[in-house]
N, C-alpha and C. Protein backbone atom coordinates (compact mmCIF):
# COMPACT_ATOMS: atom_id res chain seq x y z
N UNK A 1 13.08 35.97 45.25
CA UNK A 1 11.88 36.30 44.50
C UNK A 1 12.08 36.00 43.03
N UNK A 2 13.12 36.43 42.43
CA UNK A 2 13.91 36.09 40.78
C UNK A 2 13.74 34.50 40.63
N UNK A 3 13.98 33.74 41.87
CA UNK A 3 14.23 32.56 41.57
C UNK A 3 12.67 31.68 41.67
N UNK A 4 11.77 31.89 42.32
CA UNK A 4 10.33 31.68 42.35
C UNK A 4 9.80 32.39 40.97
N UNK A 5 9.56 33.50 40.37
CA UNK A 5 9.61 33.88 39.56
C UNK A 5 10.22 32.91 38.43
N UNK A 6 10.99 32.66 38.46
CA UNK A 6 11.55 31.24 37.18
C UNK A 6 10.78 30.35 37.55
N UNK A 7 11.01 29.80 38.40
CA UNK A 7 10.39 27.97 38.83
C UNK A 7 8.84 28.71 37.92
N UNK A 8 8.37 29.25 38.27
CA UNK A 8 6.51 29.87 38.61
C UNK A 8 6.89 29.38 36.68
N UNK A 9 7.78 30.42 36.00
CA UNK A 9 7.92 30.38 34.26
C UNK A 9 8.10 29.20 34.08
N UNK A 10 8.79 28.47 34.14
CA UNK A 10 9.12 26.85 33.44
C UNK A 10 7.88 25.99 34.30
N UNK A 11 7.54 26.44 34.90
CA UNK A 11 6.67 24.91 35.78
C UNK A 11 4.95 25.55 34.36
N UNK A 12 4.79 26.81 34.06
CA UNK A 12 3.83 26.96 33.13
C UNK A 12 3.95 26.27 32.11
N UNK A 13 5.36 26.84 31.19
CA UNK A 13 5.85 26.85 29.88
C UNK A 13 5.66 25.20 30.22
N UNK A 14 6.29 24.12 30.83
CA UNK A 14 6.47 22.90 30.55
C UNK A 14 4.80 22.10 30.69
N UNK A 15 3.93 23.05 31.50
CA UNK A 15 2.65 22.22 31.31
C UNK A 15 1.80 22.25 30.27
N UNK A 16 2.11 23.77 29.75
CA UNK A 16 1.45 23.90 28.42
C UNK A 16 1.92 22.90 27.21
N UNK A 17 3.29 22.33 27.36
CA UNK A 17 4.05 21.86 25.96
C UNK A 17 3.24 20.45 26.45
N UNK A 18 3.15 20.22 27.82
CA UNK A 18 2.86 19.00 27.64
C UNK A 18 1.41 18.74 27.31
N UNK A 19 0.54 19.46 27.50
CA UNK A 19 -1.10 19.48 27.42
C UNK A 19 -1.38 18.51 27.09
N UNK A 20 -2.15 17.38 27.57
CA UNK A 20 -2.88 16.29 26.43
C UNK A 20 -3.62 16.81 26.07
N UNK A 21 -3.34 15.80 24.78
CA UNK A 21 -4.08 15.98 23.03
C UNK A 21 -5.34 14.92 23.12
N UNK A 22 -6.83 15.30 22.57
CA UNK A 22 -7.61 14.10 22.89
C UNK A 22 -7.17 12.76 21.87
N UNK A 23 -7.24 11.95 22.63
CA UNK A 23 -7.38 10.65 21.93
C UNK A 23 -8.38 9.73 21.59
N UNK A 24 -8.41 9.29 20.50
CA UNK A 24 -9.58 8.43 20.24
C UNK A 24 -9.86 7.43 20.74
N UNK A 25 -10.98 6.71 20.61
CA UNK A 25 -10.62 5.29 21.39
C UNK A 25 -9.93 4.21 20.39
N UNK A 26 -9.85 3.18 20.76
CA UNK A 26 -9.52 1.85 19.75
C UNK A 26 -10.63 1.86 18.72
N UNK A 27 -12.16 1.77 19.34
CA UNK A 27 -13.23 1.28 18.63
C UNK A 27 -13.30 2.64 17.71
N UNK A 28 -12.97 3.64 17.65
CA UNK A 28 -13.23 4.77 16.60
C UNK A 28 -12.04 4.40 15.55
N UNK A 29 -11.05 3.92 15.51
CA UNK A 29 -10.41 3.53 14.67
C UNK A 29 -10.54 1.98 13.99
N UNK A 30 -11.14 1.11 14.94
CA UNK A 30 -11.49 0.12 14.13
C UNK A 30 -12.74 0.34 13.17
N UNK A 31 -13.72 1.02 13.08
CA UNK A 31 -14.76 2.02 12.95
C UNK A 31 -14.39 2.36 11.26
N UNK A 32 -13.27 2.40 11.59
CA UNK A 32 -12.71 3.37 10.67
C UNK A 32 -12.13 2.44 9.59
N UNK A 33 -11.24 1.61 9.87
CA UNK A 33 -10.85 0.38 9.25
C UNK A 33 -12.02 -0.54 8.34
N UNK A 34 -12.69 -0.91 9.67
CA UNK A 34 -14.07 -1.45 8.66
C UNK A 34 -14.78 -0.65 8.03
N UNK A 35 -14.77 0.44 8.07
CA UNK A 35 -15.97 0.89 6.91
C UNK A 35 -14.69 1.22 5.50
N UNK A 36 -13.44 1.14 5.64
CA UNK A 36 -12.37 1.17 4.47
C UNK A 36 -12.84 0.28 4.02
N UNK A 37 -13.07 -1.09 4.77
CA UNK A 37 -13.08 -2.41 4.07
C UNK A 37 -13.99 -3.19 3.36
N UNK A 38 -15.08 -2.18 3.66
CA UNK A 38 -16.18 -2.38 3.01
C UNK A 38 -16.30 -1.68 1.96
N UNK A 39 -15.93 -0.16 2.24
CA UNK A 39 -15.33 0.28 0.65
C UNK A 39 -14.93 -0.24 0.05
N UNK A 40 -13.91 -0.73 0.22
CA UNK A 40 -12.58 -1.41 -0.90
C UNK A 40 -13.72 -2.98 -1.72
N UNK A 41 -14.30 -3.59 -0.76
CA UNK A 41 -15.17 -4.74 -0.97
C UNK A 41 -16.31 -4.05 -2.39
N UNK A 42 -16.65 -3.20 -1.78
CA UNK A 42 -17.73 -2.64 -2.72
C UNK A 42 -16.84 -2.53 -4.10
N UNK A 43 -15.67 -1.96 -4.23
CA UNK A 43 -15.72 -1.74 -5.33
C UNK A 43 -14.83 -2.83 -6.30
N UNK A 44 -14.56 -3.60 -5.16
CA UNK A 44 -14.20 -5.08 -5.69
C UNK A 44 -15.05 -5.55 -6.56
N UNK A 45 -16.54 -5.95 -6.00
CA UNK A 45 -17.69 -6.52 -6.60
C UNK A 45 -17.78 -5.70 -7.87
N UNK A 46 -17.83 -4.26 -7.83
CA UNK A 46 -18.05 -3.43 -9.40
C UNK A 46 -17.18 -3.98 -10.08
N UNK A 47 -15.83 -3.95 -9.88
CA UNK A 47 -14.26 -4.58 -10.97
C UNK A 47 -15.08 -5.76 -11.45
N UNK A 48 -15.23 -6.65 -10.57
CA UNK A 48 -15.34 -8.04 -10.87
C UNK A 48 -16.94 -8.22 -11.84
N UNK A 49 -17.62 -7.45 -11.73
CA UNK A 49 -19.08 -7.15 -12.51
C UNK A 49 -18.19 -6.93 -13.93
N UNK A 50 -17.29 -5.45 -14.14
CA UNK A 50 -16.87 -5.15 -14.79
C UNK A 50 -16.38 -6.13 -15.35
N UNK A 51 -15.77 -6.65 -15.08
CA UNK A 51 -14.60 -7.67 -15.61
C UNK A 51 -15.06 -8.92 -16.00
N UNK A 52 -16.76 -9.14 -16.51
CA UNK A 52 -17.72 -10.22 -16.56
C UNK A 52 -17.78 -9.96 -17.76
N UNK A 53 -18.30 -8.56 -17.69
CA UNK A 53 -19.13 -8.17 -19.11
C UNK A 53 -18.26 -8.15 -20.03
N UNK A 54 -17.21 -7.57 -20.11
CA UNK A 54 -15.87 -7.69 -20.58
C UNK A 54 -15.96 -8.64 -21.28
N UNK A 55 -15.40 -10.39 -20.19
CA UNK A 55 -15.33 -11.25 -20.80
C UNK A 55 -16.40 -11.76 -21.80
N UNK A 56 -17.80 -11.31 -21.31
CA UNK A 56 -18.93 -12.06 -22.17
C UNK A 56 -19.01 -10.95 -23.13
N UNK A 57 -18.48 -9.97 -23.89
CA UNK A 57 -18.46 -9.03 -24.45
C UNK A 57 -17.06 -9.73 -25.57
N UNK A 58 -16.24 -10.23 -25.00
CA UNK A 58 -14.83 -10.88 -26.10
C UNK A 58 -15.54 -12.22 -26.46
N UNK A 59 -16.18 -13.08 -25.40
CA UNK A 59 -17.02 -14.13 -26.18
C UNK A 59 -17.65 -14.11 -27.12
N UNK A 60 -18.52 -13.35 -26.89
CA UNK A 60 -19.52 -13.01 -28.06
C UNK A 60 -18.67 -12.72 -29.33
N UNK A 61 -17.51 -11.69 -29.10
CA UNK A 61 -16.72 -11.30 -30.45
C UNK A 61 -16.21 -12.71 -31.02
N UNK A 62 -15.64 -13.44 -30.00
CA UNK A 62 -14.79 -14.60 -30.34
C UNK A 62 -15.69 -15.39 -31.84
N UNK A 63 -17.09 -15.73 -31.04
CA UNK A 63 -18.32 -16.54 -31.65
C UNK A 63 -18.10 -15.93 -33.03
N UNK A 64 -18.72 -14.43 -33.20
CA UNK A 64 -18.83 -13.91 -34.43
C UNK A 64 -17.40 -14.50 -35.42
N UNK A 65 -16.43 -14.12 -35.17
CA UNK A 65 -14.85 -13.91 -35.73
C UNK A 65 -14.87 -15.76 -36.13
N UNK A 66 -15.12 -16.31 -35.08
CA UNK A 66 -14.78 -17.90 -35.37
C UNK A 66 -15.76 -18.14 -36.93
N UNK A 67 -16.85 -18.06 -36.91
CA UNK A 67 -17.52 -17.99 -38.02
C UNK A 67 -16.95 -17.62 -39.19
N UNK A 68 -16.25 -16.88 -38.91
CA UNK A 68 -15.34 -15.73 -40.47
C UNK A 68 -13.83 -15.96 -40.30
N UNK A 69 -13.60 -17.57 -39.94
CA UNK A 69 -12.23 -17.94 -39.73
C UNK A 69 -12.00 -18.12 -40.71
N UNK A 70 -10.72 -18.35 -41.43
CA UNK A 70 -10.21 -18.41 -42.91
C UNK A 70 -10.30 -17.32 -43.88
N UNK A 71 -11.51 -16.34 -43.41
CA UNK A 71 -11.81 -15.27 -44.58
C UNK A 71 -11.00 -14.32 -44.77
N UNK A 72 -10.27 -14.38 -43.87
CA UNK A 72 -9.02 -13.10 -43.98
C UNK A 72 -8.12 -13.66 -42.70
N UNK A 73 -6.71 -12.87 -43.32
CA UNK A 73 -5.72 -12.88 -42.14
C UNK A 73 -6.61 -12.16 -40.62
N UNK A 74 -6.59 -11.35 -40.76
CA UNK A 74 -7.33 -10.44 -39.63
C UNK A 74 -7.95 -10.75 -38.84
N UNK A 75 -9.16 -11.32 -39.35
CA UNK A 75 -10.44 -12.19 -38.41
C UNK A 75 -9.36 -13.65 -37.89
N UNK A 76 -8.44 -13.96 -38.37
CA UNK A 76 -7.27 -15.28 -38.09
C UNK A 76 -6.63 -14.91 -37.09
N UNK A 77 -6.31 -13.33 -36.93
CA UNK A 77 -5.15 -12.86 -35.93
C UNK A 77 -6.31 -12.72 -35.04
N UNK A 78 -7.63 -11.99 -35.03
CA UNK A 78 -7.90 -11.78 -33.86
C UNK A 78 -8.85 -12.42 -33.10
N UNK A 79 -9.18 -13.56 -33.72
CA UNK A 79 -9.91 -14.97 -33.44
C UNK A 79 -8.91 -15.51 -32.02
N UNK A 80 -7.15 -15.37 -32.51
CA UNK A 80 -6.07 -16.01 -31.98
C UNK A 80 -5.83 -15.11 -30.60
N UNK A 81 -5.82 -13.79 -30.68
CA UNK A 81 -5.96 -12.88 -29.97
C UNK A 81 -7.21 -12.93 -28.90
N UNK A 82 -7.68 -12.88 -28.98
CA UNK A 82 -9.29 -13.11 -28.48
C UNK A 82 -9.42 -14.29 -27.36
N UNK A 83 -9.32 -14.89 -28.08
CA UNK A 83 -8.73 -16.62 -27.61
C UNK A 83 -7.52 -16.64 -26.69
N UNK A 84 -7.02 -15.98 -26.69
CA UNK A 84 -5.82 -15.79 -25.84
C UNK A 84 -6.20 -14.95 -24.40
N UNK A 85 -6.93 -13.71 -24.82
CA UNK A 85 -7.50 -13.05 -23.93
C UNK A 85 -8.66 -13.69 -22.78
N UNK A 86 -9.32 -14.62 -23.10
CA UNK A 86 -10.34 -15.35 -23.00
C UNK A 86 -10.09 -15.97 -21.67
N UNK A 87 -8.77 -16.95 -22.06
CA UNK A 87 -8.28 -18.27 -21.51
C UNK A 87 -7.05 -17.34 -20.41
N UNK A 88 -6.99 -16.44 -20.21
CA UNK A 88 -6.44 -16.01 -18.58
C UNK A 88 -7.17 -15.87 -17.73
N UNK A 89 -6.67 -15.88 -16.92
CA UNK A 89 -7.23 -16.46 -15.49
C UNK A 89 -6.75 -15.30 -14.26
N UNK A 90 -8.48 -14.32 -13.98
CA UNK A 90 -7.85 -13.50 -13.16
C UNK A 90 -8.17 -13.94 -11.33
């Protein structure tokens, strides 16, 4: 009886540890992936918006500064500066 009594304890204890856990499918995780990737896309397009105005924002400075080249060291350094910033390539 002691020994049925055990088997009866471990044959519980080991079904409970094993319980399956639900699993998702594939398609709930690809689901999941693509809508990251469309995030990440979205805020690509904002950077790259960002990163327009920027440049047409140092143009415009460039224009002004080129005009007032020679008039001082300053407008010389950051004409050179500017110009430098301009001409990388993201």
């Amino acid at each position: 009886m002691g020994l049925l009594a055990l088997l009866c304890t471990v044959f519980v204890s080991c079904s409970a540890v094993m319980a399956r856990e639900p699993q998702c499918s594939r398609f709930h995780y690809e689901e999941q992936l693509l809508e990251k990737v469309i995030r990440s896309e979205i805020r690509m397009e904002t950077l790259d918006t960002a990163v327009e105005k920027v440049r047409t924002d140092l143009e415009a400075e460039l224009i002004k500064l080129k005009g007032n080249k020679g008039n001082n060291i300053i407008s010389n350094r950051m004409y050179e500066f500017l110009s430098g910033l301009i001409s990388v390539k993201l």
